[in-house]
Protein backbone atom coordinates (compact mmCIF):
# COMPACT_ATOMS: atom_id res chain seq x y z
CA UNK A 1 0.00 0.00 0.00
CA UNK A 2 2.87 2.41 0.64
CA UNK A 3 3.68 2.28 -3.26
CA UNK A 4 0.07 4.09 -3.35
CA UNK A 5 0.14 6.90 -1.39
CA UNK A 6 2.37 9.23 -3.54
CA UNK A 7 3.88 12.13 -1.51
CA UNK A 8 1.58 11.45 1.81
CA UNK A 9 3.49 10.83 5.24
CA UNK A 10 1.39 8.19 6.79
CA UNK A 11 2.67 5.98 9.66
CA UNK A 12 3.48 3.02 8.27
CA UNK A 13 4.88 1.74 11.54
CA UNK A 14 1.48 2.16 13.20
CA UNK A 15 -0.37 0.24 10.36
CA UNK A 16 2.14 -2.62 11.01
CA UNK A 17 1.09 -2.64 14.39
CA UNK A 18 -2.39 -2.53 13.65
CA UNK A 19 -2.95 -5.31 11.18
CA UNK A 20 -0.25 -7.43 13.29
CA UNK A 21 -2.75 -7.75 15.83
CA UNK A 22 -5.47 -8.90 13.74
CA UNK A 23 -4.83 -9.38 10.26
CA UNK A 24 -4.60 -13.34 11.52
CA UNK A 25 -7.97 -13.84 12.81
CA UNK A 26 -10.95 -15.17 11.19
CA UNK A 27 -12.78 -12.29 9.12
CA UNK A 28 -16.32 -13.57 10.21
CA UNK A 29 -16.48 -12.10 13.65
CA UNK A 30 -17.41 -9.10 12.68
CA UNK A 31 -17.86 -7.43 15.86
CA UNK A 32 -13.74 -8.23 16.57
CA UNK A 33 -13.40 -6.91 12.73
CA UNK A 34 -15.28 -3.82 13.53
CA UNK A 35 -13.03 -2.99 16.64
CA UNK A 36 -10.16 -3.42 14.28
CA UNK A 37 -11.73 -1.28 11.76
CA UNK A 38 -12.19 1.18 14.06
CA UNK A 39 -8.60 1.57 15.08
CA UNK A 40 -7.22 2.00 12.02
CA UNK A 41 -9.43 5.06 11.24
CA UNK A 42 -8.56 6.33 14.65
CA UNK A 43 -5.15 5.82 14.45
CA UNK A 44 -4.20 5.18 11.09
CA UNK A 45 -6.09 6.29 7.98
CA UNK A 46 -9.55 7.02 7.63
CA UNK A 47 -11.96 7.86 4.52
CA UNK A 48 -11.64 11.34 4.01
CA UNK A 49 -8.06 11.67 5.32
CA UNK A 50 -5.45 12.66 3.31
CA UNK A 51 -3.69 9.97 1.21
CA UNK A 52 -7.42 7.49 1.47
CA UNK A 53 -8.09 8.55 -1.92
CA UNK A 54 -4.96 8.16 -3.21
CA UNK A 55 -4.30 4.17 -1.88
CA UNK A 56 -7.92 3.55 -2.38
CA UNK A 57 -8.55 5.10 -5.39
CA UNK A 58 -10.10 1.95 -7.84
CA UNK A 59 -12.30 1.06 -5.06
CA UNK A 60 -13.83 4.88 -5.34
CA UNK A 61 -13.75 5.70 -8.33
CA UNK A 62 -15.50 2.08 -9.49
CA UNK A 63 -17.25 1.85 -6.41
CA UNK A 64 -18.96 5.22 -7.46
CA UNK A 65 -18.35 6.62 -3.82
CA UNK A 66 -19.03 10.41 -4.92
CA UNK A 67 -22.04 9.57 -7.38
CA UNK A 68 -23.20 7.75 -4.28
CA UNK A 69 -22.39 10.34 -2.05
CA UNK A 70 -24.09 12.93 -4.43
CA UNK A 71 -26.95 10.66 -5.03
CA UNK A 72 -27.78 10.82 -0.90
CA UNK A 73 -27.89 14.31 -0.87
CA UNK A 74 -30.05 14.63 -2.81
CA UNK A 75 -32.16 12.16 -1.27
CA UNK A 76 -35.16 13.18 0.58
CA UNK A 77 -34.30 13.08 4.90
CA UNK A 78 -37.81 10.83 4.99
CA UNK A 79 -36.32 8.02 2.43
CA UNK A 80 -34.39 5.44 3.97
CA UNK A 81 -31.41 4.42 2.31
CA UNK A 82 -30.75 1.13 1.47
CA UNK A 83 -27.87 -1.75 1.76
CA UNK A 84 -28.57 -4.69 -0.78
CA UNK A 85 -26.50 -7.72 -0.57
CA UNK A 86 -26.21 -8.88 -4.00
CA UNK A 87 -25.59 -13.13 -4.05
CA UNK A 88 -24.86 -15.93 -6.42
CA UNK A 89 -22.90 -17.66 -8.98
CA UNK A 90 -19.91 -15.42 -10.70
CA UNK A 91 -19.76 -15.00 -13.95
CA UNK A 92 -23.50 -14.04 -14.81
CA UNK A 93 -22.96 -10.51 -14.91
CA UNK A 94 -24.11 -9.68 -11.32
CA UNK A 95 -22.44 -6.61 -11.47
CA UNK A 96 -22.79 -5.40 -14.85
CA UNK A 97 -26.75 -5.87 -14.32
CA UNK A 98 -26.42 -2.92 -11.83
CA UNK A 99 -25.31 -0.66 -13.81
CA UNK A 100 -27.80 -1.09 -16.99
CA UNK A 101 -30.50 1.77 -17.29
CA UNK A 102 -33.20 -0.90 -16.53
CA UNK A 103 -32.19 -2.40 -13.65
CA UNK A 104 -34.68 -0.12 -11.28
CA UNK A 105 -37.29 -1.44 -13.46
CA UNK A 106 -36.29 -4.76 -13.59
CA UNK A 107 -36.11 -4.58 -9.30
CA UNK A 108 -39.21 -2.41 -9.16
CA UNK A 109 -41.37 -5.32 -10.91
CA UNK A 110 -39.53 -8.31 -8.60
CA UNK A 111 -40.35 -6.14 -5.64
CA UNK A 112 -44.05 -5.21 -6.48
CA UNK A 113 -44.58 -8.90 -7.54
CA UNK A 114 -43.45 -10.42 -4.34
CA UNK A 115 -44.34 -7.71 -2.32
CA UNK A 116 -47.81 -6.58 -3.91
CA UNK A 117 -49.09 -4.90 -0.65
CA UNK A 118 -46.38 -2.24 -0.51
CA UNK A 119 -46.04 1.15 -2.26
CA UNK A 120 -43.01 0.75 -4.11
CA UNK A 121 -41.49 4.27 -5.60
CA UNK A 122 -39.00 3.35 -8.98
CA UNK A 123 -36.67 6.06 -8.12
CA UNK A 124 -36.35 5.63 -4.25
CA UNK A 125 -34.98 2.40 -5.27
CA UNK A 126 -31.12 1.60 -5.56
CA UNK A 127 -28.92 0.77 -8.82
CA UNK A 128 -25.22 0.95 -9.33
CA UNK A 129 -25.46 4.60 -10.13
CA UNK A 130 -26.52 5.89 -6.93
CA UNK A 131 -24.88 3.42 -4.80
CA UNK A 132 -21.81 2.66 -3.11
CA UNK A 133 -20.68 -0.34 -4.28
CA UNK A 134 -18.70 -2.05 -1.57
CA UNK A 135 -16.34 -4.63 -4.39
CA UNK A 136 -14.09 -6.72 -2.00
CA UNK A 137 -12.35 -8.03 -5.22
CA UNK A 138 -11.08 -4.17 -5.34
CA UNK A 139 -10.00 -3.92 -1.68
CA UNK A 140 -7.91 -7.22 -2.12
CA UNK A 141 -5.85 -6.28 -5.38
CA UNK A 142 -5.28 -2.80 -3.31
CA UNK A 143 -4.10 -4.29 -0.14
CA UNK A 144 -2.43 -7.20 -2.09
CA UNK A 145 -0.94 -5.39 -5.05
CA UNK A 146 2.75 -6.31 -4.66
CA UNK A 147 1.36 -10.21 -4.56
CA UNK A 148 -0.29 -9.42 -7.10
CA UNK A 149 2.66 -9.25 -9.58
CA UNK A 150 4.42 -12.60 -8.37
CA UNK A 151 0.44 -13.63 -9.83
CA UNK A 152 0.62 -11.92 -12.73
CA UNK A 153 4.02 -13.29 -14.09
CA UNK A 154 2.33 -17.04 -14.15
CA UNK A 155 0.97 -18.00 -17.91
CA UNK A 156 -0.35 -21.50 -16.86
CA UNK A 157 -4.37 -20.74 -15.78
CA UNK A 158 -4.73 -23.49 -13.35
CA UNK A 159 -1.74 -22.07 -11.05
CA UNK A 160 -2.74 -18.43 -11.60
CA UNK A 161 -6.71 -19.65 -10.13
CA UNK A 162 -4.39 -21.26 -7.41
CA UNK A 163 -2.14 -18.82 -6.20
CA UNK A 164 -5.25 -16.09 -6.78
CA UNK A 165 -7.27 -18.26 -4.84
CA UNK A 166 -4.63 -18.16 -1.91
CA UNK A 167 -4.09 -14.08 -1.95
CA UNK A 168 -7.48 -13.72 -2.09
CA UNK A 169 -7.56 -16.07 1.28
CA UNK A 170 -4.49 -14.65 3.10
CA UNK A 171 -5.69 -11.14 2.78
CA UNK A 172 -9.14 -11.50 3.50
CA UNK A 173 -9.33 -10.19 6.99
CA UNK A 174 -6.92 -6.94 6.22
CA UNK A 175 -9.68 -6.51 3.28
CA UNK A 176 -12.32 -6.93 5.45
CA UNK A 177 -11.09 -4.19 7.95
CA UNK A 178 -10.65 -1.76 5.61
CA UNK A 179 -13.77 -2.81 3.80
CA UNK A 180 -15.85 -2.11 7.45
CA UNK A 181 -14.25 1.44 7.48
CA UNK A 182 -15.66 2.42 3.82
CA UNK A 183 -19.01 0.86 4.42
CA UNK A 184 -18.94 2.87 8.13
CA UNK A 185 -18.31 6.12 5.93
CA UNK A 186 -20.66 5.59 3.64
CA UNK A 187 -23.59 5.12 6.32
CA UNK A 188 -22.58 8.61 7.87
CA UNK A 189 -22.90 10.29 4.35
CA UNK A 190 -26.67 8.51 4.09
CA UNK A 191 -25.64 6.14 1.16
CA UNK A 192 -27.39 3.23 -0.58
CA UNK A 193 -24.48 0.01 -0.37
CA UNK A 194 -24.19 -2.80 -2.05
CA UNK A 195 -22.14 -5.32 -1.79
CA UNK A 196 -21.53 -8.56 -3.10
CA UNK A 197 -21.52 -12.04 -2.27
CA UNK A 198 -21.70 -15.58 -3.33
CA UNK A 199 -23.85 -16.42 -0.92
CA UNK A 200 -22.18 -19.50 0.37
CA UNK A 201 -23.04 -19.13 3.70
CA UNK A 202 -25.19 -17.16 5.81
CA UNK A 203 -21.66 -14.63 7.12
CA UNK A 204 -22.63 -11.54 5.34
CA UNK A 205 -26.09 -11.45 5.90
CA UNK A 206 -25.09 -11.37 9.62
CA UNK A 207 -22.69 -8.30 8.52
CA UNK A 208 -24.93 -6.54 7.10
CA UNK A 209 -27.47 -6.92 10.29
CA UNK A 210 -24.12 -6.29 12.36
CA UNK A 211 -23.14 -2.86 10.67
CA UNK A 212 -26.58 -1.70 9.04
CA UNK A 213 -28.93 -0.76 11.47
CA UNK A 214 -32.74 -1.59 10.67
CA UNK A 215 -33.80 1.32 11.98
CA UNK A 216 -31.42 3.48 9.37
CA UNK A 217 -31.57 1.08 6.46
CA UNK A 218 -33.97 -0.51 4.30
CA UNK A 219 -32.14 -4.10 4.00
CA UNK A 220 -32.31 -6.10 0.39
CA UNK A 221 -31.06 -9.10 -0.24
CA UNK A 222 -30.73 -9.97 -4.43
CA UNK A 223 -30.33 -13.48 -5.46
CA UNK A 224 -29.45 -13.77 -9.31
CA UNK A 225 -29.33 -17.64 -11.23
CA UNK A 226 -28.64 -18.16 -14.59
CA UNK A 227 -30.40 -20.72 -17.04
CA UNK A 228 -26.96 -23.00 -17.91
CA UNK A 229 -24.56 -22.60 -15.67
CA UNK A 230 -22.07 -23.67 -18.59
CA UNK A 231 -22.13 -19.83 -19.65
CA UNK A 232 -20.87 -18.53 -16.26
CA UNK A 233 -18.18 -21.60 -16.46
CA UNK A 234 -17.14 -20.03 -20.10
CA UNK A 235 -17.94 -16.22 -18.74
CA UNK A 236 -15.29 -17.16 -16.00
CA UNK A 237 -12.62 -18.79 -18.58
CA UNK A 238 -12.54 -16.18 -20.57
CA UNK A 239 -12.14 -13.08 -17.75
CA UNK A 240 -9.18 -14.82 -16.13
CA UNK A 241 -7.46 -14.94 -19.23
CA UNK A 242 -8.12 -11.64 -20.11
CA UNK A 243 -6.94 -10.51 -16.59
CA UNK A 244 -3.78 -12.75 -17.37
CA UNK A 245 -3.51 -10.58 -20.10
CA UNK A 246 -3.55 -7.15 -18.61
CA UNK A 247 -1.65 -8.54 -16.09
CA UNK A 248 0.87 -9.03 -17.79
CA UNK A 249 1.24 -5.97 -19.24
CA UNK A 250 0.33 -3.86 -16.25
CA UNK A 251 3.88 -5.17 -15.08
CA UNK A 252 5.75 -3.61 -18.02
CA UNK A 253 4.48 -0.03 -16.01
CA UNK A 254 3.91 -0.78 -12.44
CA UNK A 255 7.33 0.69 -11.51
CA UNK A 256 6.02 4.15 -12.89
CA UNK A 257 2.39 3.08 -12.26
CA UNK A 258 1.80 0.74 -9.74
CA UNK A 259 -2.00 0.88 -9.79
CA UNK A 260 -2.11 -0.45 -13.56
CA UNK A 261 -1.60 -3.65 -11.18
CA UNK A 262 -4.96 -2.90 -9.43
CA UNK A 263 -6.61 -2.01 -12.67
CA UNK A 264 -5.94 -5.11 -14.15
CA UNK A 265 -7.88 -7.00 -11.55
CA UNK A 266 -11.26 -8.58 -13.06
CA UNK A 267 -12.83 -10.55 -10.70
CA UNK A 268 -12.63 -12.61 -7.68
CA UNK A 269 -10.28 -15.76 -7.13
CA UNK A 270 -13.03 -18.98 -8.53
CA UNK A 271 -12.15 -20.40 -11.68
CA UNK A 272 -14.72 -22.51 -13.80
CA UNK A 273 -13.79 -25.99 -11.78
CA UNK A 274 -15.50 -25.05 -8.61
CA UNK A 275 -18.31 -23.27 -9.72
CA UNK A 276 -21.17 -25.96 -9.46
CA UNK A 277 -20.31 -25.98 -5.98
CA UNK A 278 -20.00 -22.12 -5.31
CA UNK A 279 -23.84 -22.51 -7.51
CA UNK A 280 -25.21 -24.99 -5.22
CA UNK A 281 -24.17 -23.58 -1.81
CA UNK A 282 -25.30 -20.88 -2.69
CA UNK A 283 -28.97 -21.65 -3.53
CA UNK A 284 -29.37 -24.01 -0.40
CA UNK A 285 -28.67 -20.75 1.33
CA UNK A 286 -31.20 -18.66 -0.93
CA UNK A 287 -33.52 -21.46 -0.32
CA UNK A 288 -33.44 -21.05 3.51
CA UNK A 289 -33.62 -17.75 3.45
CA UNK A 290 -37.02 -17.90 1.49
CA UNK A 291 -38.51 -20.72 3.64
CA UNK A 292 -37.68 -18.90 6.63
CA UNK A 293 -35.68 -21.30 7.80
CA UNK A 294 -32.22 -19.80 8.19
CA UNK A 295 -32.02 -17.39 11.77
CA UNK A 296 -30.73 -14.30 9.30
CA UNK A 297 -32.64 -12.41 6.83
CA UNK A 298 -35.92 -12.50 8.52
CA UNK A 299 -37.11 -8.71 8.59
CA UNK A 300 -35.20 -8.19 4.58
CA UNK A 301 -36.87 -7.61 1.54
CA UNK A 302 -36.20 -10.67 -0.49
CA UNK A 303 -35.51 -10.65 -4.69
CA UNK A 304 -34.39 -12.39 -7.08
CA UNK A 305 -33.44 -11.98 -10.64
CA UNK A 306 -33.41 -14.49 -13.71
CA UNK A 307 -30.08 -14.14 -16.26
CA UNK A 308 -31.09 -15.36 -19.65
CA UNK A 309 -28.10 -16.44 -21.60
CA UNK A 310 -27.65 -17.23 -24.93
CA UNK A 311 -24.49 -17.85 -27.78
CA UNK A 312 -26.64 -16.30 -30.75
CA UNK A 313 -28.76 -13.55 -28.71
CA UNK A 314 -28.34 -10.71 -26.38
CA UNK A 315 -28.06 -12.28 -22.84
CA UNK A 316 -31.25 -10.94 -21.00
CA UNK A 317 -32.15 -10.32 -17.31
CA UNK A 318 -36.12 -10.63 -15.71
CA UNK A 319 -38.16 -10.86 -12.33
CA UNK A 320 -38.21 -14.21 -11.13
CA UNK A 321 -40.97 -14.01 -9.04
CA UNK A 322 -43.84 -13.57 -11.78
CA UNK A 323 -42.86 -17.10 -13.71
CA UNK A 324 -41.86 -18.02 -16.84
CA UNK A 325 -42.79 -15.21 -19.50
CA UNK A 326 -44.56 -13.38 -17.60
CA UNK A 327 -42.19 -10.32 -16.78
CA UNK A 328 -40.38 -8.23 -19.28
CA UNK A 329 -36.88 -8.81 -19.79
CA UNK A 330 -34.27 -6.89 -20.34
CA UNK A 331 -31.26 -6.70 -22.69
CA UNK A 332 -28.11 -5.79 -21.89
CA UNK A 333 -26.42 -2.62 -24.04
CA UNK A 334 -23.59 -3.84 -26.00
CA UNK A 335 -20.31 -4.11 -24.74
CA UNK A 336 -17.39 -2.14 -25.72
């Protein structure tokens, strides 16, 4: 991280100290996380302190912290923001579905399906536009980004999922920490959050009831499946390669540029082998969430979202909750 802060004195001593005392433990208690969090903003770095911007830039500027900011000041004192926990398989365009024009629409007719009782309001509603979007991939290449060039100077794909795989693991709980002190910030400021998941387990709904008060937030969580999981195994394939790719060529500039190795970053650490796993975890957790049967998620609004893909038509995205054809669906805009 100190190759990121350009001419900013920060105490790199202290930080040391800090993440030395719990950079080891395990990420999920999030109460011991928050403490941690905590201490580094006190006594460290904070968002909003000189130099934050600078080390954390890709997770602001893609994260869209001052369009979300923005977006929340706008917002009317009465509307309650909200924090949606976005889950499932990777590689079905999760993300990218966020940011499409449609995607209110495409959320307003899940919610007013499921939810036909309430008074549901389009543009109170969240999208990647307005939102903070809290990308732990982001926070991990940041944190990581000197690792991140012993990864980027492997060619075979099965080693480079490997050794990905095992950053992605050893720097979890740092990313986590810092991750707890941007999502902190953005509550003060009044901003919508997502953040993502696979939605293996039932961990970040209880950090989202742990640092998102129900009282203050409107909580949303947003399952998304895809028709053939064989296009998120190909979607996968091809992003890691094309992260190989930039990889390697963010290393001809990282001594002049050492965030190119940041940039380059696509995705998180699962490669196509262990996604029918990731898939199926995952919906026995959506599963119990809907029955009621899991002890999280009880008092959340609960959606969920259909990808469509084909190999000779746009890949589409619809409601889940009104059946087969009988929501619209929506295209996504062609990619550069």
């Amino acid at each position: 991280m100190q190759n990121l802060a350009d001419k900013h004195s920060l105490d790199w001593k202290k930080l040391r100290e800090l993440l030395g005392a719990s950079a080891h433990l395990p990420h999920k208690d999030w109460a011991r996380t928050e403490r941690a969090s905590q201490a580094l903003a006190t006594e460290f770095l904070s968002p909003g302190s000189p130099g934050f911007g600078s080390i954390f830039q890709r997770v602001l500027r893609d994260g869209c912290w001052e369009p979300a900011a923005e977006a929340a000041q706008r917002r009317s004192s009465s509307a309650k923001p909200w924090v949606v926990l976005v889950t499932g398989v990777n590689g079905i365009r999760k993300t990218s579905s966020m940011y499409q024009a449609w995607f209110k629409d495409v959320l307003l007719e899940e919610l007013s399906t499921r939810y036909p009782a309430g008074e549901w309001s389009r543009d109170e509603l969240p999208d990647g536009t307005d939102s903070f979007y809290r990308q732990l991939d982001y926070i991990i290449a940041t944190v990581a980004n000197q690792d991140f060039r012993s990864l980027y100077e492997l060619d075979d794909v099965s080693l480079y999922a490997e050794l990905k795989d095992s950053i992605f693991t050893r720097f979890r709980t740092v990313a986590e920490i810092w991750g707890v002190a941007l999502v902190k910030a953005a509550q003060q400021k009044g901003m919508h959050v997502m953040i993502e998941t696979s939605g293996r387990d039932i961990a970040m709904f209880r950090y989202v009831d742990h640092l998102f008060p129900g009282d203050e937030y409107r909580k949303l969580v947003l399952n998304f499946g895809i028709n053939d999981l064989g296009f998120a195994e190909r979607s996968v394939d091809a992003r890691m390669l094309q992260e190989m790719q930039k990889g390697r060529e963010a290393l001809k500039q990282s001594a002049e540029n050492p965030r190119a190795l940041i940039d380059a970053n696509a995705g998180g650490p699962y490669g196509s082998g262990v996604l029918k796993k990731v898939q199926a975890e995952s919906e026995q957790v959506w599963d119990s969430i809907v029955q009621g049967s899991a002890d999280v998620g009880k008092s959340w609004y609960l959606a969920s979202l259909r990808v469509n893909a084909r190999e000779d038509a746009p890949w589409t995205v619809c409601a889940a909750g009104c059946g087969d054809g009988a929501c619209k669906c929506f295209g996504f805009a062609p990619q550069n």
